[in-house]
N, C-alpha and C. Protein backbone atom coordinates (compact mmCIF):
# COMPACT_ATOMS: atom_id res chain seq x y z
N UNK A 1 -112.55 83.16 96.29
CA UNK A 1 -112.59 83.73 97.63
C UNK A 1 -112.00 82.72 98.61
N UNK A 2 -111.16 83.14 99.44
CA UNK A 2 -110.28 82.49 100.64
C UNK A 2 -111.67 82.08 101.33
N UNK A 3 -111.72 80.92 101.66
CA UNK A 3 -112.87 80.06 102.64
C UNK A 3 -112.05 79.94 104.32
N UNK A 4 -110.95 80.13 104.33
CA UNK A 4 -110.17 80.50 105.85
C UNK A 4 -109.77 81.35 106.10
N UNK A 5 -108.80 82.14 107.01
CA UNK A 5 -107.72 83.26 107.06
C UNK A 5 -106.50 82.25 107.57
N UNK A 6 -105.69 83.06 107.39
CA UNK A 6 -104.01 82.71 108.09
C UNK A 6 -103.92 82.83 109.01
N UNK A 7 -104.54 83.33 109.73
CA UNK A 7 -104.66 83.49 111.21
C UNK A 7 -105.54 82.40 111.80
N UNK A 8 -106.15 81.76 111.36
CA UNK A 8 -106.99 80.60 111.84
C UNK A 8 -105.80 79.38 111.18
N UNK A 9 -105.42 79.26 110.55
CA UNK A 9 -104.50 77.68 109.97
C UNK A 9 -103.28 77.85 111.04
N UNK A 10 -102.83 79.43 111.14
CA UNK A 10 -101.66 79.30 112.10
C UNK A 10 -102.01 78.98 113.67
N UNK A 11 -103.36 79.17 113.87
CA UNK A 11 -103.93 78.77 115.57
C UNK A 11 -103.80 77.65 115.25
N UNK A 12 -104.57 76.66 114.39
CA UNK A 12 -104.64 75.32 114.41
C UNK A 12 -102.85 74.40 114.54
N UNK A 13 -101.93 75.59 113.59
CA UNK A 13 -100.27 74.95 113.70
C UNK A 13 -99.74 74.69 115.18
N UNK A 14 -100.08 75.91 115.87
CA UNK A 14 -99.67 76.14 117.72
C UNK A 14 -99.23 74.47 117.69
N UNK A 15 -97.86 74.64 118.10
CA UNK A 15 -97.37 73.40 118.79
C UNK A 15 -96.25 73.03 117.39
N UNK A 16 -96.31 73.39 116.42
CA UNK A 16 -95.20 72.88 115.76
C UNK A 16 -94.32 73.79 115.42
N UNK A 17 -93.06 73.38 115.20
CA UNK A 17 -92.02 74.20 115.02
C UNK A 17 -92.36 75.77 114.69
N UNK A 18 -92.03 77.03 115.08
CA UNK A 18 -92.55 78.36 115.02
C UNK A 18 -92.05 78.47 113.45
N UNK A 19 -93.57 79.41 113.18
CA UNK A 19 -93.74 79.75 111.88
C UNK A 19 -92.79 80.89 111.57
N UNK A 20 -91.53 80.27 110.13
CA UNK A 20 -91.21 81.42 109.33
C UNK A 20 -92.33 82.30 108.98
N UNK A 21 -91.07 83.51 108.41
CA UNK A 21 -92.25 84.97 107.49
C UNK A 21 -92.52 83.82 106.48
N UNK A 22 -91.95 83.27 105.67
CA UNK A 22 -91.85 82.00 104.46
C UNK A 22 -93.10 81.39 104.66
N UNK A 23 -93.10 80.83 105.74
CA UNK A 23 -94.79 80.04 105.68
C UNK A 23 -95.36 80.63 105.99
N UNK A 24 -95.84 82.05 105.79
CA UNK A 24 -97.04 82.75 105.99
C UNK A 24 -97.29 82.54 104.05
N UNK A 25 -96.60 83.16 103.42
CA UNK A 25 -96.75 82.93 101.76
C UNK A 25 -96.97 81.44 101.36
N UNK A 26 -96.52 80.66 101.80
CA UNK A 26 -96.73 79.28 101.24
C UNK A 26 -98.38 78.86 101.97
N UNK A 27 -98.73 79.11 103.31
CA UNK A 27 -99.84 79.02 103.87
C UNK A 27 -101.18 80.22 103.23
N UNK A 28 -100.83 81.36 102.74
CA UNK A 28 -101.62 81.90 102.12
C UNK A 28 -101.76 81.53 100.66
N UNK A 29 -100.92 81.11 100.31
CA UNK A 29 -101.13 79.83 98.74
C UNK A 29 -101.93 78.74 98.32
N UNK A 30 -101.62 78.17 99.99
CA UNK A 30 -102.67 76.95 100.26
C UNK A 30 -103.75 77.12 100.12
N UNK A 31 -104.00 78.73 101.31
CA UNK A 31 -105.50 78.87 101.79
C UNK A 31 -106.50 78.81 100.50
N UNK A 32 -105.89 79.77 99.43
CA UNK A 32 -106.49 80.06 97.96
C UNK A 32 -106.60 78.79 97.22
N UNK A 33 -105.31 77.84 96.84
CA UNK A 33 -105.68 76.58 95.97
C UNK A 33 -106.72 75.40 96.94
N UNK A 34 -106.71 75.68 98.15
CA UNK A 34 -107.52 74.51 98.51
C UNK A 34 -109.17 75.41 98.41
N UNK A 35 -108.80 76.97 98.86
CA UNK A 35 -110.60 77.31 98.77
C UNK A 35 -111.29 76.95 97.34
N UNK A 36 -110.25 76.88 95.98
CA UNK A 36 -110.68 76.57 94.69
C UNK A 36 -111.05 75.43 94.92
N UNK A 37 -110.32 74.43 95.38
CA UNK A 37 -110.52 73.29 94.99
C UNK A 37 -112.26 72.75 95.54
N UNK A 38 -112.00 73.59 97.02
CA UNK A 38 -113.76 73.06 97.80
C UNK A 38 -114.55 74.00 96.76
N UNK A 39 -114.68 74.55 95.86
CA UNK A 39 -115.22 75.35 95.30
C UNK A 39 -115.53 74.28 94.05
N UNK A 40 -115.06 73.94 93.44
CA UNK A 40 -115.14 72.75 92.61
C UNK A 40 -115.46 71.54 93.09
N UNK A 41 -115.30 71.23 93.70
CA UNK A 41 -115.79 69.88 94.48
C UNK A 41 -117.68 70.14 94.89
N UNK A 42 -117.70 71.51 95.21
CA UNK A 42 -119.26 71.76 95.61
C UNK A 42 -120.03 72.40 93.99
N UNK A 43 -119.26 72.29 93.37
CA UNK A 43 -119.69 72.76 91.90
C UNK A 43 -120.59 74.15 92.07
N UNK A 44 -119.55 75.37 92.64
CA UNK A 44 -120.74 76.48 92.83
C UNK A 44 -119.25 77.30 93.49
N UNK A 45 -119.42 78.67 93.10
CA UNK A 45 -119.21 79.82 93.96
C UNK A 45 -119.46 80.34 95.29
N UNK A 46 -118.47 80.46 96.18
CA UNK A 46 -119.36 80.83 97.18
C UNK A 46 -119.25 82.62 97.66
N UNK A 47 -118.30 82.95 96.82
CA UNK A 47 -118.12 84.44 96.95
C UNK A 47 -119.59 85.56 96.72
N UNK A 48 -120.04 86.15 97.92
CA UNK A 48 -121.06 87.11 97.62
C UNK A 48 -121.28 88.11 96.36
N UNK A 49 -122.23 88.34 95.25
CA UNK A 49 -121.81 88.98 94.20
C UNK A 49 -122.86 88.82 93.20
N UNK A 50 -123.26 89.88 92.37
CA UNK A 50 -124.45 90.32 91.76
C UNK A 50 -124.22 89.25 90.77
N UNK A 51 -125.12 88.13 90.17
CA UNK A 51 -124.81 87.15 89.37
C UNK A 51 -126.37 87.19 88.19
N UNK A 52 -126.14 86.85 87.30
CA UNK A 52 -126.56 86.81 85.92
C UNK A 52 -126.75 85.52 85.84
N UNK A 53 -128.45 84.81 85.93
CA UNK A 53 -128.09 83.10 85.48
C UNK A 53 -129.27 83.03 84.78
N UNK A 54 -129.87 82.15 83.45
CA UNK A 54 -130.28 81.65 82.73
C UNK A 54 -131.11 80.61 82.85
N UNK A 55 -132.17 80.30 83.25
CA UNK A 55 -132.92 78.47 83.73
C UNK A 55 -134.11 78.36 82.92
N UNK A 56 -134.48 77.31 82.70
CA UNK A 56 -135.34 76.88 81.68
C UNK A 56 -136.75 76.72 82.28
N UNK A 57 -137.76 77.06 81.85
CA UNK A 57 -139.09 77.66 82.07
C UNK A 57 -139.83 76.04 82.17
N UNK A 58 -141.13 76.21 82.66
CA UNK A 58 -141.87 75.15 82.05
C UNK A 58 -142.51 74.48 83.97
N UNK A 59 -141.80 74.90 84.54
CA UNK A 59 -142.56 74.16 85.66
C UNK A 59 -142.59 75.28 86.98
N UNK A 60 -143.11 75.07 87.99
CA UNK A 60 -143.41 76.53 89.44
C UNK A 60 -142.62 76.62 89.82
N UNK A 61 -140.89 75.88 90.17
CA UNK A 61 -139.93 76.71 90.84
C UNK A 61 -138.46 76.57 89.92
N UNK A 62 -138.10 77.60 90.27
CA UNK A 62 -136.47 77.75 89.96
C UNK A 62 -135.24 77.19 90.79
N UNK A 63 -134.46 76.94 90.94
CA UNK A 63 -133.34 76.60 91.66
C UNK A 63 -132.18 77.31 91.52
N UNK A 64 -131.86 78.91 91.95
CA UNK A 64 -130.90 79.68 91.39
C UNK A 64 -129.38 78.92 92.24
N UNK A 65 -128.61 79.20 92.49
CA UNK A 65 -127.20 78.27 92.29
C UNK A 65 -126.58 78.91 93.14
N UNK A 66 -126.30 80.38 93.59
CA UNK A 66 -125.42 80.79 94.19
C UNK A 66 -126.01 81.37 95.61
N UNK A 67 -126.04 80.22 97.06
CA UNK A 67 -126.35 80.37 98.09
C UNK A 67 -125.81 81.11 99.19
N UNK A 68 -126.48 81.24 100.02
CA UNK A 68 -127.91 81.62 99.59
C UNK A 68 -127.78 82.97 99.48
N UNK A 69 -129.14 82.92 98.84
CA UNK A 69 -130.06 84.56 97.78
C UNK A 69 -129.60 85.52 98.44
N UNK A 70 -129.51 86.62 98.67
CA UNK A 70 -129.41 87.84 99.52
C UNK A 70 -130.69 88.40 99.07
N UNK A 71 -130.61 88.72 97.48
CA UNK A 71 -132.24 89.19 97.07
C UNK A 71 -131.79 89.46 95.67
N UNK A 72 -132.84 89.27 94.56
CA UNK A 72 -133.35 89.21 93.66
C UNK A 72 -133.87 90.86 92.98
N UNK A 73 -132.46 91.01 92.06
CA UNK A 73 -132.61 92.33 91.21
C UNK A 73 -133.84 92.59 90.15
N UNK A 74 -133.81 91.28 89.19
CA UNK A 74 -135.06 91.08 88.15
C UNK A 74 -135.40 89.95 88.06
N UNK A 75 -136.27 89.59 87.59
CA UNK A 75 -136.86 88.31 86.61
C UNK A 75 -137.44 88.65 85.25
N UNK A 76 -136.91 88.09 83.80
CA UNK A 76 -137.22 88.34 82.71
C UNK A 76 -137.91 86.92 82.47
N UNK A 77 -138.89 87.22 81.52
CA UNK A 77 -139.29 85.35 80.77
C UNK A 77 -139.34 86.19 79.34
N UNK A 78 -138.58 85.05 78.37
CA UNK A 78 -137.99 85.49 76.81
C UNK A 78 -138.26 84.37 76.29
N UNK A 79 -139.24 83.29 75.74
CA UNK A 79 -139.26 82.36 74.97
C UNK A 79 -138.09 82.61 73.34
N UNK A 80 -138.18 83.79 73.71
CA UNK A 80 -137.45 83.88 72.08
C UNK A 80 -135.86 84.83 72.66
N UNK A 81 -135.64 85.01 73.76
CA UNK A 81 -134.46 85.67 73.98
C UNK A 81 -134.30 86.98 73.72
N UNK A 82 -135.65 87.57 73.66
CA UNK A 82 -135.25 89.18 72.99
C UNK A 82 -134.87 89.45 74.65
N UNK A 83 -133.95 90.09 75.26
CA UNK A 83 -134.03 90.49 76.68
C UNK A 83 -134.34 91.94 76.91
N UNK A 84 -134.34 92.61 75.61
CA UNK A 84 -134.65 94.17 75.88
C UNK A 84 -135.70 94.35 75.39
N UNK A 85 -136.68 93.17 74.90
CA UNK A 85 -137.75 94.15 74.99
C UNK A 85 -138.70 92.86 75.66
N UNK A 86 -138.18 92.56 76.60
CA UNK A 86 -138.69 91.76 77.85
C UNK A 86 -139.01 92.50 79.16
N UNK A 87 -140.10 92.29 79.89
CA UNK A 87 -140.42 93.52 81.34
C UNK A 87 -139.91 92.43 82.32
N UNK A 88 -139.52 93.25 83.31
CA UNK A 88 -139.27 92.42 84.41
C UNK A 88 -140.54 92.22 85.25
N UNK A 89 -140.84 90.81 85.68
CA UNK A 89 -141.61 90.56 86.12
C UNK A 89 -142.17 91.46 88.08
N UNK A 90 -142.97 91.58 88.13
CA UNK A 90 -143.64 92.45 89.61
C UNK A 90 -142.71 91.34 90.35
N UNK A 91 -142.47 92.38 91.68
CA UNK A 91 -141.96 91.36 92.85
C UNK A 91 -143.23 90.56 93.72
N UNK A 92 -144.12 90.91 93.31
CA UNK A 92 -145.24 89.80 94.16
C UNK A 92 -145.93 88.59 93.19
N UNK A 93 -145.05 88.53 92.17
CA UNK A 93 -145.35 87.69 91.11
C UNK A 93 -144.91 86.30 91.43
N UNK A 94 -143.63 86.70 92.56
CA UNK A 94 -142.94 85.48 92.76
C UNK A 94 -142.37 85.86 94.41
N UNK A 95 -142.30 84.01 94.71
CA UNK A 95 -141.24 84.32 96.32
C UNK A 95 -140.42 83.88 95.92
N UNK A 96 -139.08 83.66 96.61
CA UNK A 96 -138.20 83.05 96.99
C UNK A 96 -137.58 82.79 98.23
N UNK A 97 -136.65 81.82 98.62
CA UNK A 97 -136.44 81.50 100.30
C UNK A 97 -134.74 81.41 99.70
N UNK A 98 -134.20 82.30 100.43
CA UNK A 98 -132.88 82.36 100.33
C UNK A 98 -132.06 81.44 101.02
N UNK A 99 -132.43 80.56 101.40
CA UNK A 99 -131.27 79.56 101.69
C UNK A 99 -131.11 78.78 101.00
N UNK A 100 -132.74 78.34 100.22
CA UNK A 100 -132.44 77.06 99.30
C UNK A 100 -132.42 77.36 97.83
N UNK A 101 -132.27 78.94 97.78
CA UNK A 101 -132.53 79.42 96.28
C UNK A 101 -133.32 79.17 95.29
N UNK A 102 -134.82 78.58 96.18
CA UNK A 102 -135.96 78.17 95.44
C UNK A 102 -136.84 79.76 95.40
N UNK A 103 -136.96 79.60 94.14
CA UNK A 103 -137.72 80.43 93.59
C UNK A 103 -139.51 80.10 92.80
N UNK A 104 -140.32 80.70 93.65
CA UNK A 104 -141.67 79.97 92.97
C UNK A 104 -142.15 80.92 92.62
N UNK A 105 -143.03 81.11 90.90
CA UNK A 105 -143.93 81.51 90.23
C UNK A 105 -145.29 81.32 91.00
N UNK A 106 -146.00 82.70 91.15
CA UNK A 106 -147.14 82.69 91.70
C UNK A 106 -148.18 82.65 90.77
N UNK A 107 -148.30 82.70 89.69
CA UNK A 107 -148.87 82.34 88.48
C UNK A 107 -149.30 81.16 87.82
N UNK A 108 -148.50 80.54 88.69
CA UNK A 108 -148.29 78.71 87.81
C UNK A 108 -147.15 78.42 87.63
N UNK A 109 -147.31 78.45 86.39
CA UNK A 109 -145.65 77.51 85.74
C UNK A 109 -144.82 78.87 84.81
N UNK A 110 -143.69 78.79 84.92
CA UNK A 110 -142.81 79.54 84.60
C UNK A 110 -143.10 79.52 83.07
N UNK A 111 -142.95 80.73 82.27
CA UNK A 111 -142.58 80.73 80.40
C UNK A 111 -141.40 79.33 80.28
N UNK A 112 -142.81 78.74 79.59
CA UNK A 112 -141.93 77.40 79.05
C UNK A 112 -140.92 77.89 77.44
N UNK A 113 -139.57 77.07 78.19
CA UNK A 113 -138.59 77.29 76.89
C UNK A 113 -137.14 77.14 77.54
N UNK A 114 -136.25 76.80 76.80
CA UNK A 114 -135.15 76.33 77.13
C UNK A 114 -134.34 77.97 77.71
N UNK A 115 -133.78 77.83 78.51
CA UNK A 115 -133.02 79.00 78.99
C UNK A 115 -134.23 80.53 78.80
N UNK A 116 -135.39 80.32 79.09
CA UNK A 116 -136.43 81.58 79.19
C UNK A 116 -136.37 82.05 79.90
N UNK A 117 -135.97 82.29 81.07
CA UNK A 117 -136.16 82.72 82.49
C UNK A 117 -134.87 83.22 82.56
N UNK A 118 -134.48 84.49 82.94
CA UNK A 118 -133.36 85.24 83.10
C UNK A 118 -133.40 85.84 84.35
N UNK A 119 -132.74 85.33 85.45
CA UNK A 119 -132.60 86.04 87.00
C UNK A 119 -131.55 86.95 86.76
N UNK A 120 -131.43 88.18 87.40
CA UNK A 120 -130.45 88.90 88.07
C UNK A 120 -130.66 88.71 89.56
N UNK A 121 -129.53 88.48 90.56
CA UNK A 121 -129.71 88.38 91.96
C UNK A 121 -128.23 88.53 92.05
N UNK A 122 -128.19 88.38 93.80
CA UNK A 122 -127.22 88.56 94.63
C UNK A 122 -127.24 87.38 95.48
N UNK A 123 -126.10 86.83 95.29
CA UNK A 123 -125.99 85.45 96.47
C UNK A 123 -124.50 85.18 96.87
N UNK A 124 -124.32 84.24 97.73
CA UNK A 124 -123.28 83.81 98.30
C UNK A 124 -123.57 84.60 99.45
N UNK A 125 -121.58 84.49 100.42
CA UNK A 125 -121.25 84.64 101.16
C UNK A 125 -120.35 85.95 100.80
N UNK A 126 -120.35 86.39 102.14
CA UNK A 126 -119.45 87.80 102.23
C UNK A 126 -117.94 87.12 102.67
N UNK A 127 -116.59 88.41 101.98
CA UNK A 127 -115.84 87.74 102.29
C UNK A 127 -115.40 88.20 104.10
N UNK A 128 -114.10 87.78 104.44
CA UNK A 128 -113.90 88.34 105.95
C UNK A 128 -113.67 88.93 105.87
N UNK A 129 -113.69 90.32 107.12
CA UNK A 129 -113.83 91.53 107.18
C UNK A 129 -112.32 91.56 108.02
N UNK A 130 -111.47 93.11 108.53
CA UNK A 130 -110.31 93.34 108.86
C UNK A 130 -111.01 93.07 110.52
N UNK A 131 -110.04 92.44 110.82
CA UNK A 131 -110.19 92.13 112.81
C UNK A 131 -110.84 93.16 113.53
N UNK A 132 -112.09 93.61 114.39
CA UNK A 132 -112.23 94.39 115.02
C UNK A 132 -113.37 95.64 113.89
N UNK A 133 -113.66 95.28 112.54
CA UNK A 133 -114.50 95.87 111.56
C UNK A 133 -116.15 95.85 112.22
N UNK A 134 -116.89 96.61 112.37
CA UNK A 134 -118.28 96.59 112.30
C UNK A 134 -118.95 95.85 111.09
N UNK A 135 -119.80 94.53 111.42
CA UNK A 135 -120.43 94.01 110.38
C UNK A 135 -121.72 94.92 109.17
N UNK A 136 -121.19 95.06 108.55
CA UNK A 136 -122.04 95.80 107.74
C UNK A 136 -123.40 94.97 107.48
N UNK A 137 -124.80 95.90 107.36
CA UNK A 137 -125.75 95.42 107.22
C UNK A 137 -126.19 94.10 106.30
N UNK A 138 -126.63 93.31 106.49
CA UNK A 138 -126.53 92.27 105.50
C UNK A 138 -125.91 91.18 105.88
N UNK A 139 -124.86 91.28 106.56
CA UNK A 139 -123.60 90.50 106.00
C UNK A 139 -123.98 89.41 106.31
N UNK A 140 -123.59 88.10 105.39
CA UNK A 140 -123.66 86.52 105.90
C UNK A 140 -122.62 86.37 105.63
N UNK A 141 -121.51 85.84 106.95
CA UNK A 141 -120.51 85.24 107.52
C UNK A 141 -120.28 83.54 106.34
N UNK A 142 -119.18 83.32 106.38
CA UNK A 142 -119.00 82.08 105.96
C UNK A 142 -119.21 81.08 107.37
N UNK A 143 -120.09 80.16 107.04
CA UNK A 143 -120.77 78.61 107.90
C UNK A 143 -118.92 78.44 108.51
N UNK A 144 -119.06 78.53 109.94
CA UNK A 144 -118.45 78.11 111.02
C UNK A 144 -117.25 76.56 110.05
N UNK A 145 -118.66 75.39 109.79
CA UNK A 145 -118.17 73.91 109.47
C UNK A 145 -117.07 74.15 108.17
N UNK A 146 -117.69 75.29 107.07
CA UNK A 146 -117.03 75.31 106.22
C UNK A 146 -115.70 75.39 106.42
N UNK A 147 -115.72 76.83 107.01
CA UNK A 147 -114.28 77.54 107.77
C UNK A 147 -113.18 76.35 107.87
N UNK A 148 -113.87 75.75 108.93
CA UNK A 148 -113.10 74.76 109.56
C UNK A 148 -112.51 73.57 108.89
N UNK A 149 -113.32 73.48 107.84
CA UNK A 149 -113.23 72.10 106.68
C UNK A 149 -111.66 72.83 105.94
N UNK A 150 -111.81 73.83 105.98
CA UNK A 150 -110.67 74.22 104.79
C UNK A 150 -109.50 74.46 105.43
N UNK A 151 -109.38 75.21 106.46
CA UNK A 151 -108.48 74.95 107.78
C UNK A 151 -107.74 73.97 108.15
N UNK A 152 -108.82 72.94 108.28
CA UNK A 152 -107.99 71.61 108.23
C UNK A 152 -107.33 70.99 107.18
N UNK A 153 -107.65 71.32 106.38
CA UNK A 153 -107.36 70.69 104.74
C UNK A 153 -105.83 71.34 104.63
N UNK A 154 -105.69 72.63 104.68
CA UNK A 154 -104.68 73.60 104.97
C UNK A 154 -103.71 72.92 105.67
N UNK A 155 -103.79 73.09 106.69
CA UNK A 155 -103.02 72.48 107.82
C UNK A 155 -102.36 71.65 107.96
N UNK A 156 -103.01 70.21 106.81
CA UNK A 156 -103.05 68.98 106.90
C UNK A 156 -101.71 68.85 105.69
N UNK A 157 -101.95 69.68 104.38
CA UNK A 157 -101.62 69.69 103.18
C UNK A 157 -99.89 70.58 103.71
N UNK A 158 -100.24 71.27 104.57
CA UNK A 158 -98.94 72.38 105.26
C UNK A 158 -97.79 71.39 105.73
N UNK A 159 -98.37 70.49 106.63
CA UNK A 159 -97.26 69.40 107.32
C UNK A 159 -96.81 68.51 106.71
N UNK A 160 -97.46 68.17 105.37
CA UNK A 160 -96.92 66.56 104.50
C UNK A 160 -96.84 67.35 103.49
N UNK A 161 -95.42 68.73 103.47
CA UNK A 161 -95.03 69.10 102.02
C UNK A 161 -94.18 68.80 101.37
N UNK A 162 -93.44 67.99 102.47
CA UNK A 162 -92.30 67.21 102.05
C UNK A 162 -92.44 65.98 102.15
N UNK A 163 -93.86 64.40 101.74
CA UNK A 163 -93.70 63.77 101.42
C UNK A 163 -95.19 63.61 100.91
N UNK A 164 -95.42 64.60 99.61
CA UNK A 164 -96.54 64.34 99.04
C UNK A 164 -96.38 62.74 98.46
N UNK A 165 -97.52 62.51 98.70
CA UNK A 165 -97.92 60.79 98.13
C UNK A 165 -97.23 59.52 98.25
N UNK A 166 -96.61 59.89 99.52
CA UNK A 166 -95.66 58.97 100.65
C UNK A 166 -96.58 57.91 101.13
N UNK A 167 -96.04 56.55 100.77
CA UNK A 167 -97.26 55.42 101.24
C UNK A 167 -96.43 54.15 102.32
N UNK A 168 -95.30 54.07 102.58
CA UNK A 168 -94.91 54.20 103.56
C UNK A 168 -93.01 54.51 104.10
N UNK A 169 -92.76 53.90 105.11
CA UNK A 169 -91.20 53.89 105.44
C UNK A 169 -90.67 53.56 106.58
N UNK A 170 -89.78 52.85 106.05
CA UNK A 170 -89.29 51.71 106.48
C UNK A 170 -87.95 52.13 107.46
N UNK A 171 -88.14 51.52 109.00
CA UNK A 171 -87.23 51.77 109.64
C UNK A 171 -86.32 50.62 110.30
N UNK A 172 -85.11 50.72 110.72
CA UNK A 172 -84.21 49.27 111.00
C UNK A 172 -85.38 48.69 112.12
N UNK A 173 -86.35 49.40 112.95
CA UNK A 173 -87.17 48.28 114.40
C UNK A 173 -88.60 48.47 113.96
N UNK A 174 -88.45 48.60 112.12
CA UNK A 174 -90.15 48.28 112.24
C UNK A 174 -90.62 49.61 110.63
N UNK A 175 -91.41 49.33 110.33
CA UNK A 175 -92.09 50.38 109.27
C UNK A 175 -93.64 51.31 110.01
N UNK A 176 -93.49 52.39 109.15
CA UNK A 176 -94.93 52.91 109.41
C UNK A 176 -95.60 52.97 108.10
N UNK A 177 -96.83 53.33 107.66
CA UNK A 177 -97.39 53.06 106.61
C UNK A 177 -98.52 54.34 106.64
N UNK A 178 -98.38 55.44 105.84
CA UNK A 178 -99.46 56.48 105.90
C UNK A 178 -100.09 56.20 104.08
N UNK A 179 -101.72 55.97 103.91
CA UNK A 179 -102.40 55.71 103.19
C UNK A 179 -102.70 57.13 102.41
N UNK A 180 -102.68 57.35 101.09
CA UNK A 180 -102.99 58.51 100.35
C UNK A 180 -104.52 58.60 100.43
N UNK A 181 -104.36 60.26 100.67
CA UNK A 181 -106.00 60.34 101.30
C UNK A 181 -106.77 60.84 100.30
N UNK A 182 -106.29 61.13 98.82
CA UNK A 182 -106.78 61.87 97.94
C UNK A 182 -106.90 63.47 97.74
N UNK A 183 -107.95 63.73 97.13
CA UNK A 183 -107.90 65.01 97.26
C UNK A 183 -108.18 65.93 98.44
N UNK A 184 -108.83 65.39 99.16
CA UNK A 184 -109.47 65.21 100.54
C UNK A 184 -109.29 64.66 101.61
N UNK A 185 -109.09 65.36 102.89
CA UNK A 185 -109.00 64.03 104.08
C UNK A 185 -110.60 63.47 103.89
N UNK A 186 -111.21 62.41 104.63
CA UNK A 186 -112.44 62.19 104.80
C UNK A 186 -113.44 63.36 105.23
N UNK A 187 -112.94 63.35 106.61
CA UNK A 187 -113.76 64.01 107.40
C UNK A 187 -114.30 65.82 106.63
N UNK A 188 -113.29 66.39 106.02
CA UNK A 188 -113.81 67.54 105.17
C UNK A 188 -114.33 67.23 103.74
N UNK A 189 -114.31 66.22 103.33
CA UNK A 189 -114.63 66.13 101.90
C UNK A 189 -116.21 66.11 102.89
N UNK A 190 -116.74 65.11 103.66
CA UNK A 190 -117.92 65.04 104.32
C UNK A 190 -118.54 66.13 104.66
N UNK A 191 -117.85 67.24 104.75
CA UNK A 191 -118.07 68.64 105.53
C UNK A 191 -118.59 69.09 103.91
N UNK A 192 -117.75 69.17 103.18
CA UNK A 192 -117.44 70.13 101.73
C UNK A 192 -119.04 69.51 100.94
N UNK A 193 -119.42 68.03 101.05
CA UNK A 193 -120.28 67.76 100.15
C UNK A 193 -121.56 67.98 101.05
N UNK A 194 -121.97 68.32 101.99
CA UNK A 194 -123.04 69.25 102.72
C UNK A 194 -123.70 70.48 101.95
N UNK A 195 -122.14 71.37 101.38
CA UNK A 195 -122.49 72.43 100.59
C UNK A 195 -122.54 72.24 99.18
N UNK A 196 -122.56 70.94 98.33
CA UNK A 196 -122.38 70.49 97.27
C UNK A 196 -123.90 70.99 96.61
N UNK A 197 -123.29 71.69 95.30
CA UNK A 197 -124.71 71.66 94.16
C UNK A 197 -124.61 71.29 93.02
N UNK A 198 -125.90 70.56 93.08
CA UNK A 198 -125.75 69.40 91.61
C UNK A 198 -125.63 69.92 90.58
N UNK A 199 -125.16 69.23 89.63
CA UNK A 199 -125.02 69.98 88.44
C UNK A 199 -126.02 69.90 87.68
N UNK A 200 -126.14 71.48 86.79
CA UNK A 200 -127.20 71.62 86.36
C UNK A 200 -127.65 72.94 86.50
């Protein structure tokens, strides 16, 4: 899922040479390989979407992965993995708080066993809607900081396409010297690891 639009990287361009039709395709290229890349860097999905995950039993909360929850289809516990002839657990059996995707057993401790606990839920973010769309019920917007983290990243990656991994150059009244910033400028990798989930 695109973490910017083209219409936000081209506000941020305002002031440099006017955008070809050409860099609308090369800037919508970006938008996608850099949203992968913050996507990997935070080790998690952020696209909204009915997800299937697996966690291992044995203690009172869960940590489901794809933030935050919207809400919670089932809960199975399978020490032995049969899943169909497993009941889904009552919804007052358990809470959860959808931002931090903690999930607590009101019972105690979860069916101890490696991968026992089988969630169905819904999490992430919604993607953007067409300019001027009514927000449909539900909807959680992508985080303002994120937006902006990838935007810049965009933007940044847009203007130095013609001297990827340029460290400096040398002129007859003097040199300049630009330092490789990695995969990341600073300031968004700082933004990007806010939304970071551990692995696991």
């Amino acid at each position: 899922m695109d973490l910017t639009t083209l219409a936000r990287v081209k506000e941020l361009l305002q002031g440099d040479t006017a955008l070809s039709p050409e860099a609308d395709t090369l800037l919508s290229w970006l938008i996608t390989a850099v949203s992968k890349r913050a996507e990997a860097l935070c080790n998690r999905e952020f696209e909204k979407k009915e997800r299937l995950e697996f966690h291992d039993g044995g203690g009172k909360y869960l940590y489901l992965r794809a933030l935050p929850v919207a809400e919670i289809s089932s809960i199975k516990g399978s020490d032995t993995w049969d899943w169909a002839a497993a009941s889904p657990l009552s919804t007052t059996s358990y809470a959860f708080d959808g931002v931090t995707g903690m999930v607590l057993y009101r019972g105690g401790e979860w069916r101890y066993g490696e991968g026992a606990i089988r969630v169905t839920y819904t999490g992430g973010f919604d993607p953007f809607l067409e300019e001027g769309a009514e927000l449909p019920e539900g909807y959680t917007p992508i985080p303002e900081d994120l937006q902006q983290a990838v935007c810049t990243q965009v933007a940044y990656e847009y203007r130095r396409r013609n001297d990827p991994g340029l460290q400096a150059v040398a002129f007859p009244d003097g040199s300049i010297q630009k330092m490789d910033v990695g995969e990341f400028l600073g300031a968004v990798r700082n933004t990007l690891l806010r939304y970071r989930r551990r692995p696991g």
